[in-house]
C-alpha atoms as a PDB file:
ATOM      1  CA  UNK A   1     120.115  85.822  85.258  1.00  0.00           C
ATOM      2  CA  UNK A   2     118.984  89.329  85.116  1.00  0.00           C
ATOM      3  CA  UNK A   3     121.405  91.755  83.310  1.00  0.00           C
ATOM      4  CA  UNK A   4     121.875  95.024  83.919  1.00  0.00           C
ATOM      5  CA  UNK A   5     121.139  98.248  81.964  1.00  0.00           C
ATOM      6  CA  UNK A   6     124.313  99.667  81.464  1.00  0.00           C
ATOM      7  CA  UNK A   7     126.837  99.958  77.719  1.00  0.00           C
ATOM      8  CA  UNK A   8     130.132  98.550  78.934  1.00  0.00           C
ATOM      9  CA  UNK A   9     132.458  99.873  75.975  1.00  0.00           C
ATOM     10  CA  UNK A  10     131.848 101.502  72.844  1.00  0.00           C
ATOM     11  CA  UNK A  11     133.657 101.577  69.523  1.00  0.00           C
ATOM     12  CA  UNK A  12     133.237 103.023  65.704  1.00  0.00           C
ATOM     13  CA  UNK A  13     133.647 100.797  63.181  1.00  0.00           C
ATOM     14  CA  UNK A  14     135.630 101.800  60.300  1.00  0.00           C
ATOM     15  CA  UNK A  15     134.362 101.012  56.638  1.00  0.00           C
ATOM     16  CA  UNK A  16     135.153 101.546  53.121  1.00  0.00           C
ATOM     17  CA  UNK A  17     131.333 103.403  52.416  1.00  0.00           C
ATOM     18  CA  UNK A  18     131.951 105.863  54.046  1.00  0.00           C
ATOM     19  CA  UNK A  19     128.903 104.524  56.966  1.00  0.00           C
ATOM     20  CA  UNK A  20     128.607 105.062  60.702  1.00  0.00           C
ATOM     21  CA  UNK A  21     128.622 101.547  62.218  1.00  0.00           C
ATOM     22  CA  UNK A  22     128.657 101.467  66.335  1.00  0.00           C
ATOM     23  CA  UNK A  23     129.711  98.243  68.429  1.00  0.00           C
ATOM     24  CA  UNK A  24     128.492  98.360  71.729  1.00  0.00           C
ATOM     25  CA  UNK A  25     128.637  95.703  75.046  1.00  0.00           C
ATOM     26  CA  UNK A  26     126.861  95.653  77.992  1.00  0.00           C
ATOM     27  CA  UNK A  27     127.829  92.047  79.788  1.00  0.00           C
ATOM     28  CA  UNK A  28     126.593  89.635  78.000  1.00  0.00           C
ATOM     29  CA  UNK A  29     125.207  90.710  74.515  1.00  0.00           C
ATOM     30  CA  UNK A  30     127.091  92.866  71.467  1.00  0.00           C
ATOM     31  CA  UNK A  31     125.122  95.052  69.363  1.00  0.00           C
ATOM     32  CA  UNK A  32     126.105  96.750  65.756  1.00  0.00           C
ATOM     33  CA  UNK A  33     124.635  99.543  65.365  1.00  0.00           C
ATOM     34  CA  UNK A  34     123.852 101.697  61.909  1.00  0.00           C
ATOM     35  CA  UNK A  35     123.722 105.528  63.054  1.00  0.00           C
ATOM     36  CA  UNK A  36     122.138 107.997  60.408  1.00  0.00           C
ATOM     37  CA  UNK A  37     121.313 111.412  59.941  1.00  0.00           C
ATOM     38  CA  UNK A  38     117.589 112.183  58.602  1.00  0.00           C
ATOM     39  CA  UNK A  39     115.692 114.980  58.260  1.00  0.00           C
ATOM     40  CA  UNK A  40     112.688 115.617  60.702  1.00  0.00           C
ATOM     41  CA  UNK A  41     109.745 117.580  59.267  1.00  0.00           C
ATOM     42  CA  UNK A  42     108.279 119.940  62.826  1.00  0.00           C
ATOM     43  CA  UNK A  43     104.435 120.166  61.993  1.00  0.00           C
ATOM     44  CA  UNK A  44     102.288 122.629  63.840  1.00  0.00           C
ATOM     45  CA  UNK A  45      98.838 121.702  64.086  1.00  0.00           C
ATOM     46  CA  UNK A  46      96.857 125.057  63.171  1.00  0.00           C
ATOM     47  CA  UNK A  47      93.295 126.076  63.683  1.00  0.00           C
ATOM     48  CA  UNK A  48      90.530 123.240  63.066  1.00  0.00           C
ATOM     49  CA  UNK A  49      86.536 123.516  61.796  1.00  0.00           C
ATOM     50  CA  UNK A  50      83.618 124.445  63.830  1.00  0.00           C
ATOM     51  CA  UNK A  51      82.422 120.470  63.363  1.00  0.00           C
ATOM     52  CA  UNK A  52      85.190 118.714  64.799  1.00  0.00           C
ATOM     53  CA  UNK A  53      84.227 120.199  67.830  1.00  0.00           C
ATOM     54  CA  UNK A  54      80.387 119.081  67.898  1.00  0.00           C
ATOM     55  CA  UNK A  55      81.626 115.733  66.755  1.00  0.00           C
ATOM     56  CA  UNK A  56      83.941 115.476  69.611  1.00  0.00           C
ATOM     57  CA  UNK A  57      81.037 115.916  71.735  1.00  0.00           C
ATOM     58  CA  UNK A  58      79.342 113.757  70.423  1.00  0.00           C
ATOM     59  CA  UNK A  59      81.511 111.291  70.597  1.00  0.00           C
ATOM     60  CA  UNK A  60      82.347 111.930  74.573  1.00  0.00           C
ATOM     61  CA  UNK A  61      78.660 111.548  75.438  1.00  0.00           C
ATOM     62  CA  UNK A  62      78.239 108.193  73.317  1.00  0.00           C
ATOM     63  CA  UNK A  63      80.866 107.041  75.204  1.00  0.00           C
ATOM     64  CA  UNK A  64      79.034 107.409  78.775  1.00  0.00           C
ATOM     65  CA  UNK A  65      75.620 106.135  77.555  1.00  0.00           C
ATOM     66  CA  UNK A  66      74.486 102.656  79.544  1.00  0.00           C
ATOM     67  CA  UNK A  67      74.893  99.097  77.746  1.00  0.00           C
ATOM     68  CA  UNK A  68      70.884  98.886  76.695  1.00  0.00           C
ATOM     69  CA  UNK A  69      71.299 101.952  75.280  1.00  0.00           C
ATOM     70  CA  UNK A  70      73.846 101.148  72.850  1.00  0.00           C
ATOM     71  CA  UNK A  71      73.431  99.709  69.334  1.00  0.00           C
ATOM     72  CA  UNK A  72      73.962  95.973  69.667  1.00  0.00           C
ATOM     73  CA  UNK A  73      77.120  94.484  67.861  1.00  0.00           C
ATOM     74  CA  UNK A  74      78.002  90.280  67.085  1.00  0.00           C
ATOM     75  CA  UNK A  75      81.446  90.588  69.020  1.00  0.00           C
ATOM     76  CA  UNK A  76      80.119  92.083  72.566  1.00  0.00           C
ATOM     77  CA  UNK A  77      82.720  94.588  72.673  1.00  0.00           C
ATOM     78  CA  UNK A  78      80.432  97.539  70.736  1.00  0.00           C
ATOM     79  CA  UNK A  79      83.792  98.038  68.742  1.00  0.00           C
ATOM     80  CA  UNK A  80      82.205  98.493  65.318  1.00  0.00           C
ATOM     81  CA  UNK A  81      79.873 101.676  66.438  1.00  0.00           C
ATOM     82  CA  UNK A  82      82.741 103.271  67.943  1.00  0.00           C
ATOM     83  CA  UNK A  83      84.871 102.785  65.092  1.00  0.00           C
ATOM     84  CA  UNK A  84      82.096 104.202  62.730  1.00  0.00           C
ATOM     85  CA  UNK A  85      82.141 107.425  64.891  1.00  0.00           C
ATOM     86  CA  UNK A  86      85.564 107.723  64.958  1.00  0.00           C
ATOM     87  CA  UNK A  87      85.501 107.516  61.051  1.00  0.00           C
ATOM     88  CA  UNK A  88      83.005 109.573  60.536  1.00  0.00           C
ATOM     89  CA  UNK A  89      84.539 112.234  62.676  1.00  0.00           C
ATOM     90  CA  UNK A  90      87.880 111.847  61.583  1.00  0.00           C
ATOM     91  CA  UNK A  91      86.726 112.396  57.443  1.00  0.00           C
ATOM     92  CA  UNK A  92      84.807 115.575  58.697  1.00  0.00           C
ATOM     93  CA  UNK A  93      87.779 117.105  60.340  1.00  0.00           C
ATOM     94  CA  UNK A  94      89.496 120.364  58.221  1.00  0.00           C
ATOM     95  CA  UNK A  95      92.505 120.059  60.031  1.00  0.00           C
ATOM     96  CA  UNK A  96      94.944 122.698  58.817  1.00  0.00           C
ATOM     97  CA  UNK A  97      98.939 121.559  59.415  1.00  0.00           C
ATOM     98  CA  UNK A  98     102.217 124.136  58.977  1.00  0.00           C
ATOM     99  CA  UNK A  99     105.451 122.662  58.284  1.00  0.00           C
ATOM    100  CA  UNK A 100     107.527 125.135  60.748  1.00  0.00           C
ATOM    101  CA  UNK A 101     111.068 123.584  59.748  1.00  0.00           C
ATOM    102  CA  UNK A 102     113.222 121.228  59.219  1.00  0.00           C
ATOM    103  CA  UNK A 103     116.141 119.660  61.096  1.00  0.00           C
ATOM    104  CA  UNK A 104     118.631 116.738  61.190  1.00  0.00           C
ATOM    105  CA  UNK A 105     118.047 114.029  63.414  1.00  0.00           C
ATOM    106  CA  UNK A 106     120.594 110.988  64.686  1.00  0.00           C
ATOM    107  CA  UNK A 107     118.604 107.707  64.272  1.00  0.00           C
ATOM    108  CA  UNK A 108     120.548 104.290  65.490  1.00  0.00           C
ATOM    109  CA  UNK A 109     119.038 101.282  63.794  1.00  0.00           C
ATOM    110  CA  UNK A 110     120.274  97.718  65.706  1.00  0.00           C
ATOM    111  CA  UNK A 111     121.933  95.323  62.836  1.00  0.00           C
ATOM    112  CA  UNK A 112     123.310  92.730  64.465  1.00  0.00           C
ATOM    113  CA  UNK A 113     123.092  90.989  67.807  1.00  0.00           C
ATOM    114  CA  UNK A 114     126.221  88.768  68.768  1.00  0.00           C
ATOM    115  CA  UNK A 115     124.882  87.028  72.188  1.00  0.00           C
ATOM    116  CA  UNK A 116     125.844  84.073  74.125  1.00  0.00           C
ATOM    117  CA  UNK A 117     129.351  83.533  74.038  1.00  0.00           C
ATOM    118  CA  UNK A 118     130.920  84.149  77.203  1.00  0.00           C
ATOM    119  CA  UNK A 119     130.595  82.752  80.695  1.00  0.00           C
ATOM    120  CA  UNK A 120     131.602  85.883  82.378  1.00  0.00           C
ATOM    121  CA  UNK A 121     130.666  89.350  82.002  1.00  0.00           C
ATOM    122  CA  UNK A 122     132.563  91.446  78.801  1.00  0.00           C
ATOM    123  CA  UNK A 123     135.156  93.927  80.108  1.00  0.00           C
ATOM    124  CA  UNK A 124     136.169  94.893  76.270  1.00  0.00           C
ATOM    125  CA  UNK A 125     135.583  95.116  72.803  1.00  0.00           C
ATOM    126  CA  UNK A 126     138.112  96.024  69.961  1.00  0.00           C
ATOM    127  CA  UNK A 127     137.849  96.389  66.655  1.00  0.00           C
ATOM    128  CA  UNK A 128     140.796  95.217  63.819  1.00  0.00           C
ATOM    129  CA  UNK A 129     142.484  97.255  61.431  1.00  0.00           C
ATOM    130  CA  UNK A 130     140.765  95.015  58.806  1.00  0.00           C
ATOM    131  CA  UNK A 131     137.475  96.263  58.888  1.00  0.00           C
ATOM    132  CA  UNK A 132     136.535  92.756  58.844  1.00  0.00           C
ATOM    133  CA  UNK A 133     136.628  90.798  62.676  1.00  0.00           C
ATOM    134  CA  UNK A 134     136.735  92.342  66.525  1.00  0.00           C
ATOM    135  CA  UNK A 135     137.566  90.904  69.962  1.00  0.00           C
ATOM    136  CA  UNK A 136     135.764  90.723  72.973  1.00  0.00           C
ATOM    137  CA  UNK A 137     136.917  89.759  76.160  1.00  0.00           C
ATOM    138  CA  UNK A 138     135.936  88.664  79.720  1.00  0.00           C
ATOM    139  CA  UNK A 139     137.722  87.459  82.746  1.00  0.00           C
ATOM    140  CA  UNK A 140     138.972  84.401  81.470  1.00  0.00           C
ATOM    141  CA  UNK A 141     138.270  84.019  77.744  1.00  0.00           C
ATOM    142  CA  UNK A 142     138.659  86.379  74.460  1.00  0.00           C
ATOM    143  CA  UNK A 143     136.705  85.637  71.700  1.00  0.00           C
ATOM    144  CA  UNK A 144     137.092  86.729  67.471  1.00  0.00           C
ATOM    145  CA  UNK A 145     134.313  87.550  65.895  1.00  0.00           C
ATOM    146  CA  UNK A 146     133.345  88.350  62.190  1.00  0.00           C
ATOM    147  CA  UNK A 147     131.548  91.594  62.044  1.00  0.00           C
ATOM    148  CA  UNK A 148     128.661  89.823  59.513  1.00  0.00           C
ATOM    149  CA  UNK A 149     128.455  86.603  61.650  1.00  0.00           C
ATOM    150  CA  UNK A 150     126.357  87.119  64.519  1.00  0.00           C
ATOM    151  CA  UNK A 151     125.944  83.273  65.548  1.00  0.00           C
ATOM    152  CA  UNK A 152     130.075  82.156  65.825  1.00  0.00           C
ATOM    153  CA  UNK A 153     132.851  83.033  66.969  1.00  0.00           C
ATOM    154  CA  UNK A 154     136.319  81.699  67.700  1.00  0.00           C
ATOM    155  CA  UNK A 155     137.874  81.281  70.867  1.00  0.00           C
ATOM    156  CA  UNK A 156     141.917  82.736  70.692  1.00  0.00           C
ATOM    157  CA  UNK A 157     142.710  83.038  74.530  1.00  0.00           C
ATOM    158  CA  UNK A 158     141.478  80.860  77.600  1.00  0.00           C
ATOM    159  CA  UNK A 159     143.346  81.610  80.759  1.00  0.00           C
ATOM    160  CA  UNK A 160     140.922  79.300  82.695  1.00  0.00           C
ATOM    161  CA  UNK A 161     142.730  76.784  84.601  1.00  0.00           C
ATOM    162  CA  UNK A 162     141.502  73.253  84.843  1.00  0.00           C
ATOM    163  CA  UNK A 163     141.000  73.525  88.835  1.00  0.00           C
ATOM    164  CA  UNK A 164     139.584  76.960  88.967  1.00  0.00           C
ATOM    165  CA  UNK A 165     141.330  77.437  92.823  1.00  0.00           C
ATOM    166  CA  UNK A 166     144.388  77.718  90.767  1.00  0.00           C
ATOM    167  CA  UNK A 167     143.244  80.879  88.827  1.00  0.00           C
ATOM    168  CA  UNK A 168     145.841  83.720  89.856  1.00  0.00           C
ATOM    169  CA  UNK A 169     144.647  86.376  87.683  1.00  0.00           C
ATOM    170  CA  UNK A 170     141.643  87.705  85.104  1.00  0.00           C
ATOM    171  CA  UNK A 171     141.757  89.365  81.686  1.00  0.00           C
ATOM    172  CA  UNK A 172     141.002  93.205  82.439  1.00  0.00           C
ATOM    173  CA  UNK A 173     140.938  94.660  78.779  1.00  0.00           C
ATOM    174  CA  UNK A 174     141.909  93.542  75.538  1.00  0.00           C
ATOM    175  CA  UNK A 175     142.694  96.009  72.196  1.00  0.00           C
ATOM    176  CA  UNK A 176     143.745  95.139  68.544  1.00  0.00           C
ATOM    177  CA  UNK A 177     146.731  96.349  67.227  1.00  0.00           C
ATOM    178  CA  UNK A 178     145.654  99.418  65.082  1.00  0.00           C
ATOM    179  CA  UNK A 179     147.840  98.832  62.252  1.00  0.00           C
ATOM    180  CA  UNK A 180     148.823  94.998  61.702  1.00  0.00           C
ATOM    181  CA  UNK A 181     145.435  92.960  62.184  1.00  0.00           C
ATOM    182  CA  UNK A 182     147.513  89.685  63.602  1.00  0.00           C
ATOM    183  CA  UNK A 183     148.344  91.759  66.636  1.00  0.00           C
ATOM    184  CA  UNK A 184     146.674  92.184  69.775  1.00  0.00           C
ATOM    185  CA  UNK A 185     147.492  93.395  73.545  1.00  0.00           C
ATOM    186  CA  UNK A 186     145.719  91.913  76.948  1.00  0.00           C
ATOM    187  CA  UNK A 187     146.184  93.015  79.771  1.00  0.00           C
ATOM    188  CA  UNK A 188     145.225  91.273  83.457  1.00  0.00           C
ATOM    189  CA  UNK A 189     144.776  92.095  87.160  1.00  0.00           C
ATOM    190  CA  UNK A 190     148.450  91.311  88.170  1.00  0.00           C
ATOM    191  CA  UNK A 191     150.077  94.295  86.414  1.00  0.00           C
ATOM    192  CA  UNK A 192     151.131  92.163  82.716  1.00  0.00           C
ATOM    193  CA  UNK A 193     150.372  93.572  79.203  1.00  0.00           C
ATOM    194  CA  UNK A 194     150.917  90.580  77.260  1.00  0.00           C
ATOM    195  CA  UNK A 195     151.280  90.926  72.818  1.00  0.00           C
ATOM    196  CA  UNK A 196     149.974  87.991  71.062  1.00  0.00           C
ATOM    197  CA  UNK A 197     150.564  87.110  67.377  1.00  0.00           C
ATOM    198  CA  UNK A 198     147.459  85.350  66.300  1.00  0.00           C
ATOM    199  CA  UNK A 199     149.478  84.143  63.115  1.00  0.00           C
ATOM    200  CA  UNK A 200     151.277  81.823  65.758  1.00  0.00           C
ATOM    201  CA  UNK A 201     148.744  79.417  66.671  1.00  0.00           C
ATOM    202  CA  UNK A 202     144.890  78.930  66.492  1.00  0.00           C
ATOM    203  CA  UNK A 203     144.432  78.934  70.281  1.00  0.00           C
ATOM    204  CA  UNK A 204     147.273  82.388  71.047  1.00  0.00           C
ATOM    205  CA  UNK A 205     147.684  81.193  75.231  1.00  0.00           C
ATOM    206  CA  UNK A 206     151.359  81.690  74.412  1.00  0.00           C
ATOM    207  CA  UNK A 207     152.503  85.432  74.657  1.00  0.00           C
ATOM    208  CA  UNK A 208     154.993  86.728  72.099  1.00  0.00           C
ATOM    209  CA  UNK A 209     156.079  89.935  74.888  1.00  0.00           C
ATOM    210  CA  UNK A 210     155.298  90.509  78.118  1.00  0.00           C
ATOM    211  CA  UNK A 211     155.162  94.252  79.371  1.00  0.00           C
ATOM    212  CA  UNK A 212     155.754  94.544  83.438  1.00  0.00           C
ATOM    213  CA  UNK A 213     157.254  97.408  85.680  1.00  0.00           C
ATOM    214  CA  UNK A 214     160.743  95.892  86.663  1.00  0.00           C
ATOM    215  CA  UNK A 215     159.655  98.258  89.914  1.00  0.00           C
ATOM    216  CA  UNK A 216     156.529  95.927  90.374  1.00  0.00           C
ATOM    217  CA  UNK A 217     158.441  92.644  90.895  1.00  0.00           C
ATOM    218  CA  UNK A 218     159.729  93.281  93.857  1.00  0.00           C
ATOM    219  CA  UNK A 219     158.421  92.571  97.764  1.00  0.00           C
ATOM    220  CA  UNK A 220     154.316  91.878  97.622  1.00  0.00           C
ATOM    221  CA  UNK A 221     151.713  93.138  99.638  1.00  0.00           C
ATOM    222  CA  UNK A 222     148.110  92.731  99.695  1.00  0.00           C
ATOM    223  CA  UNK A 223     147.266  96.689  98.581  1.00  0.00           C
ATOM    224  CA  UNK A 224     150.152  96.371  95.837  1.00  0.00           C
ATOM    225  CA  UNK A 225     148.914  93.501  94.329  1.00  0.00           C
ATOM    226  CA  UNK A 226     145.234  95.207  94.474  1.00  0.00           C
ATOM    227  CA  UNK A 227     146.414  98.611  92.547  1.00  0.00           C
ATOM    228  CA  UNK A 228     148.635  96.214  90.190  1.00  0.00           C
ATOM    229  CA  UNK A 229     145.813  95.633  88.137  1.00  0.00           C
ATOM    230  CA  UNK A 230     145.174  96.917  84.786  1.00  0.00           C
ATOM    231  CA  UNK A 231     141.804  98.765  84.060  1.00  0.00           C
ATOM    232  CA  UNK A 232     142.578 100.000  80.835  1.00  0.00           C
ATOM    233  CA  UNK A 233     144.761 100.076  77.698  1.00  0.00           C
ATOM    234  CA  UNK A 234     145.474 101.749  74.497  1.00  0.00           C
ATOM    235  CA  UNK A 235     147.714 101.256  71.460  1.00  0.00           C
ATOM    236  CA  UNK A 236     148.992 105.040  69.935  1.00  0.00           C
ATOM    237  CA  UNK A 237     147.809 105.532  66.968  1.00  0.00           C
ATOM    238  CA  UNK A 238     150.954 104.571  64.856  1.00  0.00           C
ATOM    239  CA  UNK A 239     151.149 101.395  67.378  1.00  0.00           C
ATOM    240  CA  UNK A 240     154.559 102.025  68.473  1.00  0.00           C
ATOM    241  CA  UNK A 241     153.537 102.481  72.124  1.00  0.00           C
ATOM    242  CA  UNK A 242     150.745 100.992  74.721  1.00  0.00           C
ATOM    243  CA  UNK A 243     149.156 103.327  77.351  1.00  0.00           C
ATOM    244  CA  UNK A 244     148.481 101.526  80.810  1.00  0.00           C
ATOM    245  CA  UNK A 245     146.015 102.529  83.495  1.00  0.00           C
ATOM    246  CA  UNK A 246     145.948 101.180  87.243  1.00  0.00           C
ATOM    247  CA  UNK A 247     145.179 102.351  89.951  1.00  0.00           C
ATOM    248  CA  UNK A 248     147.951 104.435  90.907  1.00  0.00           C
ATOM    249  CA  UNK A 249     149.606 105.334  87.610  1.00  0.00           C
ATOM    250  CA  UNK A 250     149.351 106.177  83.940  1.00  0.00           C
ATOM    251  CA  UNK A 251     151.894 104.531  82.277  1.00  0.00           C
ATOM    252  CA  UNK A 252     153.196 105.003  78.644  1.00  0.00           C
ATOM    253  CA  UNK A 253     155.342 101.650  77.219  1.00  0.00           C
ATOM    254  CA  UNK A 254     157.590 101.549  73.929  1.00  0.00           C
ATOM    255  CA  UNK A 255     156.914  98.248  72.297  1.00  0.00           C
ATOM    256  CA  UNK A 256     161.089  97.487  71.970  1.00  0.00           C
ATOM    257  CA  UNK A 257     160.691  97.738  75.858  1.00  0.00           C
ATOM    258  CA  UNK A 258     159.053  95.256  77.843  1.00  0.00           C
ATOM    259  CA  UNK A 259     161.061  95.712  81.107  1.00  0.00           C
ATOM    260  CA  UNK A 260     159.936  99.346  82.142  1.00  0.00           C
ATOM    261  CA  UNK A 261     157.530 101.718  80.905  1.00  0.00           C
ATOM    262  CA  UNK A 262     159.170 105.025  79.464  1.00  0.00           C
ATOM    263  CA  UNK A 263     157.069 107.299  81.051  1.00  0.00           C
ATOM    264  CA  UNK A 264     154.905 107.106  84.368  1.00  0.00           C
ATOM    265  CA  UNK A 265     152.312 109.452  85.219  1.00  0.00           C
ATOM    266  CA  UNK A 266     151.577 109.458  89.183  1.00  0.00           C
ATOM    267  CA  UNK A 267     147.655 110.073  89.189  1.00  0.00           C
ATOM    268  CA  UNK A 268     146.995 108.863  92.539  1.00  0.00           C
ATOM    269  CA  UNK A 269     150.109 109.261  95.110  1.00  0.00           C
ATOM    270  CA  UNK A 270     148.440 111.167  97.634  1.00  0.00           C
ATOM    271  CA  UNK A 271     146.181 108.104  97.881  1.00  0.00           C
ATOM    272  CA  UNK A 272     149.273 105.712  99.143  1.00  0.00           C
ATOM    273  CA  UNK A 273     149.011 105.955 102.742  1.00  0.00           C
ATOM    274  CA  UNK A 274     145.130 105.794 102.562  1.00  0.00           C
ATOM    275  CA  UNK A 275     145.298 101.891 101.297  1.00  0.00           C
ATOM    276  CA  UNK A 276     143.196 100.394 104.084  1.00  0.00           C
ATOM    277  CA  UNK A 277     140.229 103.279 103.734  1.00  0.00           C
ATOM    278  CA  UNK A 278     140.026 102.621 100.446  1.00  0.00           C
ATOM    279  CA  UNK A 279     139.808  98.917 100.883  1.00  0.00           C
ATOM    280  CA  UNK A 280     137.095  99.164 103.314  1.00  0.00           C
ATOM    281  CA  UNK A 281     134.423 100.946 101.188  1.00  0.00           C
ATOM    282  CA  UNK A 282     135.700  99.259  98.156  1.00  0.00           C
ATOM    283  CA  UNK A 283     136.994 102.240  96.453  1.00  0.00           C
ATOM    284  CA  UNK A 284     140.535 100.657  95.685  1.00  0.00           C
ATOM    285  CA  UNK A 285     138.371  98.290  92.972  1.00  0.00           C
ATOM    286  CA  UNK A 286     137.712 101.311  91.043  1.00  0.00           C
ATOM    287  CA  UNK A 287     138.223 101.176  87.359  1.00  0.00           C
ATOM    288  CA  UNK A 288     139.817 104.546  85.348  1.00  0.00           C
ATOM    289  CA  UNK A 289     139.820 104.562  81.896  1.00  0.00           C
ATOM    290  CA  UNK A 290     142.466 106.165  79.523  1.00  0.00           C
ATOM    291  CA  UNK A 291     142.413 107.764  76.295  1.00  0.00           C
ATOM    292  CA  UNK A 292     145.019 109.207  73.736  1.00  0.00           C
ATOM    293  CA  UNK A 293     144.383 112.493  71.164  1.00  0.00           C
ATOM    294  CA  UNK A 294     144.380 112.117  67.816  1.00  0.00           C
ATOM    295  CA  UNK A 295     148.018 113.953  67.191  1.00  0.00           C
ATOM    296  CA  UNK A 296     149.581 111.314  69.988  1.00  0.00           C
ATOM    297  CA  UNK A 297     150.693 114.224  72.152  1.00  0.00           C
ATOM    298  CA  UNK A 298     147.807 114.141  74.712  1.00  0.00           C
ATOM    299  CA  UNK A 299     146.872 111.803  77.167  1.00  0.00           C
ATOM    300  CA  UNK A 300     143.240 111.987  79.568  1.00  0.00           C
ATOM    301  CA  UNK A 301     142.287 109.484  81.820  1.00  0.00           C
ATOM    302  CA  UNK A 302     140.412 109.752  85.586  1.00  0.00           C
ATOM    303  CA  UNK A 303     140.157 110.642  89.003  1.00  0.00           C
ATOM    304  CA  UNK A 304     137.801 111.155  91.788  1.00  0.00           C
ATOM    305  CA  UNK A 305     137.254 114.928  91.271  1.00  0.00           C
ATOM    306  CA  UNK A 306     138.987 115.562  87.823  1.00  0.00           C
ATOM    307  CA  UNK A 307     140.108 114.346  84.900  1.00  0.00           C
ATOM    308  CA  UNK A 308     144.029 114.754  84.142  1.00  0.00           C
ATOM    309  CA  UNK A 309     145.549 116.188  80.688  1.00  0.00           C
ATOM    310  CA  UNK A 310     148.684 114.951  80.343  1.00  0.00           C
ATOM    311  CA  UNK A 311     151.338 116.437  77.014  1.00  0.00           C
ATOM    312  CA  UNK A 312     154.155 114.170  75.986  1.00  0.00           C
ATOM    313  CA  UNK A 313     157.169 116.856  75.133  1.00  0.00           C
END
């Protein structure tokens, strides 16, 4: 199966060195990544000797002269006479060099490679507060992984059903808690944010919460249970709230609240009576990410012609 050439998620790793570690997914294969700063020496080539350009033609002229001419060799190829005149031209060169300046290059070296262990393609990756383990997740299956064991992992979630016409809905994204490392959030295509404690039980298919709009429960359609579905989510940085993305709406939960969210952003409204347009060229399948500042006031996620900047007051 032929994968394609696209990064699915990126995150920073966080370590006690003081190092820049990347973990990045396209759908089938994680990569760590070491990024460094080094210093690039810019030569400038400056004026050579009168010989190197006799040599040179020398050289070019050998190279059009007819087989019988040529000096014979024991391998066929006449490798060793043009290697002798490369030499020889090479040691006669004066070549004068200028170190212009110096700068600071960004060099990513690949350290690990954590591969075959999903069945479906990764939607997310998350790293834990312990420095230690991260997540990553696909339709129907998220996976813990040690950060310095490429070759295992442990399975925590599978949602697949036994008879898989019985599946009702996927995994969409899947984050760490960024405080307590037993706590993670998944959400799925029908709208739920479900908190697992992973102290519970080795295989965590039992939710401890279960975030859902009390407004989303009632009558079904086939567009509402299309824009229902999650495409991404974020813990605040002190963890006391989760920051939804469908379709539609931006929503910001409090934790002690699973019935309703405590603030929803409408990003697409103006969209609502377009529904059927949208399903024909497939635009309604579109996935908007969402993101949170680092003071917890300010919210960005996505649109078709802008992104939105939203301030909690």
């Amino acid at each position: 199966m032929e994968i394609e050439e696209k990064i699915n998620r990126v995150r920073w790793c966080s370590t006690s060195n003081g190092s820049l570690f990347i973990l990045s997914t396209n759908d089938m294969t994680i990569k760590l990544w070491k990024v460094r700063e080094k210093k690039v020496k810019k030569v400038r080539e400056m004026e050579h000797h009168s010989v190197v350009c006799s040599e040179n033609d020398l050289l070019g002229e050998g190279s059009f002269m007819s087989e019988l001419d040529k000096p014979p060799t024991t391998n066929g190829y006449n490798v060793d006479w043009a290697e002798k005149i490369a030499k020889d031209t090479l040691s006669s060169q004066e070549v004068q060099t200028k170190i212009t300046h110096t700068e600071e290059a960004t060099r990513a070296n690949c350290r690990k490679v954590y591969a075959h262990a999903h069945d479906f393609n990764i939607n997310s990756i998350s790293n834990n507060s312990d420095g230690e383990t991260f997540i990553s997740s696909d339709d129907l299956r998220i996976n813990l992984w040690n950060l310095e064991i490429s070759d295992q992992c442990f399975n925590i979630i599978d949602t697949k059903p036994s008879n898989m016409e019985d599946l009702t809905e996927v995994i969409t994204v899947a984050e760490f808690h960024p405080i307590h490392c037993n706590l993670l959030a998944y959400s799925s295509s029908r709208g739920f944010t479900r908190l697992v404690d992973m102290r519970q039980s080795a295989i965590c298919d039992h939710s401890a919460r279960i975030l859902q709009d009390a407004e989303c429960r009632g009558s079904k359609s086939f567009y509402t249970e299309l824009i229902a579905s999650i495409s991404d989510m974020k813990f605040t940085y002190d963890g006391q709230h989760i920051l939804t993305r469908d379709y539609m709406n931006l929503k910001l939960w409090d934790m002690r609240m699973d019935s309703s969210p405590v603030v929803v952003f409408k990003i697409h409204e103006h969209l609502r009576h377009k529904f059927s347009d949208l399903y024909n060229d497939d635009s309604i399948f579109d996935r908007f990410d969402c993101c949170i500042s680092g003071d917890g006031l300010h919210f960005a996620t996505g649109s078709y012609r802008f992104a939105q900047d939203l301030i909690l007051q």
